[in-house]
C-alpha atoms as a PDB file:
ATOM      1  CA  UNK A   1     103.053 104.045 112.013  1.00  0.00           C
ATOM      2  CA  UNK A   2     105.873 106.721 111.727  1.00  0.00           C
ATOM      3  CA  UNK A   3     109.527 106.202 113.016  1.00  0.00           C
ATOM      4  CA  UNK A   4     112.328 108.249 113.430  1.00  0.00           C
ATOM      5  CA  UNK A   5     113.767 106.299 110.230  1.00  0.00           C
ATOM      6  CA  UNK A   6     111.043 107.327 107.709  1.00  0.00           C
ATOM      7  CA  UNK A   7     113.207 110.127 106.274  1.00  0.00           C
ATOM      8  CA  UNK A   8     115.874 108.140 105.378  1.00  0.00           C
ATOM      9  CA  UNK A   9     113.560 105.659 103.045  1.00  0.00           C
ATOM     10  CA  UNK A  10     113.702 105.320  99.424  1.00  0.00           C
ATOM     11  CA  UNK A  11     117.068 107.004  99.827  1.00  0.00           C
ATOM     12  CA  UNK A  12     120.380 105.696  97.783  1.00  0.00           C
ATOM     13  CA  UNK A  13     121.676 105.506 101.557  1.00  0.00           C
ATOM     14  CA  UNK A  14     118.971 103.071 102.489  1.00  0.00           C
ATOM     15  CA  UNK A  15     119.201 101.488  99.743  1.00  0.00           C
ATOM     16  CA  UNK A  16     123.279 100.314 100.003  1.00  0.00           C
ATOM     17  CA  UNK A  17     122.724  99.538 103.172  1.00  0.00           C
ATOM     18  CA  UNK A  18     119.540  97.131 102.692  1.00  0.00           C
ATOM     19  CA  UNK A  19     121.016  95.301  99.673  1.00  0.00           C
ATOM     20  CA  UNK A  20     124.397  94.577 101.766  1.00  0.00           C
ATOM     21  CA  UNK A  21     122.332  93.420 104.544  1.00  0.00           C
ATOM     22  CA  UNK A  22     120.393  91.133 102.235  1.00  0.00           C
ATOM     23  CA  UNK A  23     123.691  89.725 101.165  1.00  0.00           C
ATOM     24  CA  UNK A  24     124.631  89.087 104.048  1.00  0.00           C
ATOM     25  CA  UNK A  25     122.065  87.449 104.902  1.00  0.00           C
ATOM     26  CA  UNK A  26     121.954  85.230 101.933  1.00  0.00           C
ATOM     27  CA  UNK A  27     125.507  84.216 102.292  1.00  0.00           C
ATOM     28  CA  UNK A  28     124.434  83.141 105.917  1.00  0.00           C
ATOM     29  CA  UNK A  29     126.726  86.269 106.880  1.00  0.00           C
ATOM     30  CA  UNK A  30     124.288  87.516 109.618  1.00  0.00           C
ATOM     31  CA  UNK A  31     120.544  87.151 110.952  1.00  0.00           C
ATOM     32  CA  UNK A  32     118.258  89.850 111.660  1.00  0.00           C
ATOM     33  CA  UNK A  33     116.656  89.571 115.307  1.00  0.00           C
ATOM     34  CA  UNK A  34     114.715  92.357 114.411  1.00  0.00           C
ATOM     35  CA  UNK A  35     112.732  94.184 111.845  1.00  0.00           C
ATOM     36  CA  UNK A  36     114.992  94.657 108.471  1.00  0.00           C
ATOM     37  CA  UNK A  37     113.426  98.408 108.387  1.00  0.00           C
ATOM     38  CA  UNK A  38     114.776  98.742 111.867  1.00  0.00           C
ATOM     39  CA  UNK A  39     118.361  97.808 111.107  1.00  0.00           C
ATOM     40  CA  UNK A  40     118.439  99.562 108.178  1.00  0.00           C
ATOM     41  CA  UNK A  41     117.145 102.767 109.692  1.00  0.00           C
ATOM     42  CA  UNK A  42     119.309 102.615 112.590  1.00  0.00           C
ATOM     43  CA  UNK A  43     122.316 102.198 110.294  1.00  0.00           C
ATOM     44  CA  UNK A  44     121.199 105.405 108.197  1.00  0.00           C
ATOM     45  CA  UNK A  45     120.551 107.511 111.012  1.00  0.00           C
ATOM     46  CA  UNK A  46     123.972 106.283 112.810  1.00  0.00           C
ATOM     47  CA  UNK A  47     126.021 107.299 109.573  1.00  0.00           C
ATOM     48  CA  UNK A  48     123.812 110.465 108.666  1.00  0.00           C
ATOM     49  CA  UNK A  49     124.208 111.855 112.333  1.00  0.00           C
ATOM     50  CA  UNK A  50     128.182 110.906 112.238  1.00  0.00           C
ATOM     51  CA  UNK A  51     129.020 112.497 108.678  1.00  0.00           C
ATOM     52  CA  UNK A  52     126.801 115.761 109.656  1.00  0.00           C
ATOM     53  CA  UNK A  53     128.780 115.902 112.975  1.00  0.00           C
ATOM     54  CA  UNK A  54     132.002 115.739 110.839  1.00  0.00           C
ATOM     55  CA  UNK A  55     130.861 118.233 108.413  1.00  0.00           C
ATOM     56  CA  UNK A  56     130.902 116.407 105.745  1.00  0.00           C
END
C-alpha cells in the first residue's frame, strides 16, 4: 500500500531520523503508539516541507 511517505524511504533523511528514534527507544527515551514507518515519514515530510518553504 502506498503513502504519502514512500518518497522519502531509503533516503539519508529517513535514515537519521529512524536510527535516533531507535535510540530512543532503546534508551527507554520514547514509545511508538504507532507504526515506526509512520513516525518516521511524518518527521521527513514535516522537515522536507519546512526547509523547502525556507528555501533552503
Amino acid at each position: 500500500m502506498k503513502t504519502p511517505y514512500d518518497p522519502y524511504k531509503n533516503t539519508e533523511l529517513w535514515n537519521v531520523i529512524s536510527e535516533a528514534i531507535d535510540e530512543l527507544i532503546e534508551n527507554d527515551d520514547l514509545k511508538e503508539r504507532t507504526t515506526h514507518d509512520h513516525i518516521v515519514g511524518y518527521l521527513c515530510q514535516k522537515i522536507s516541507f519546512s526547509l523547502t518553504e525556507k528555501g533552503n
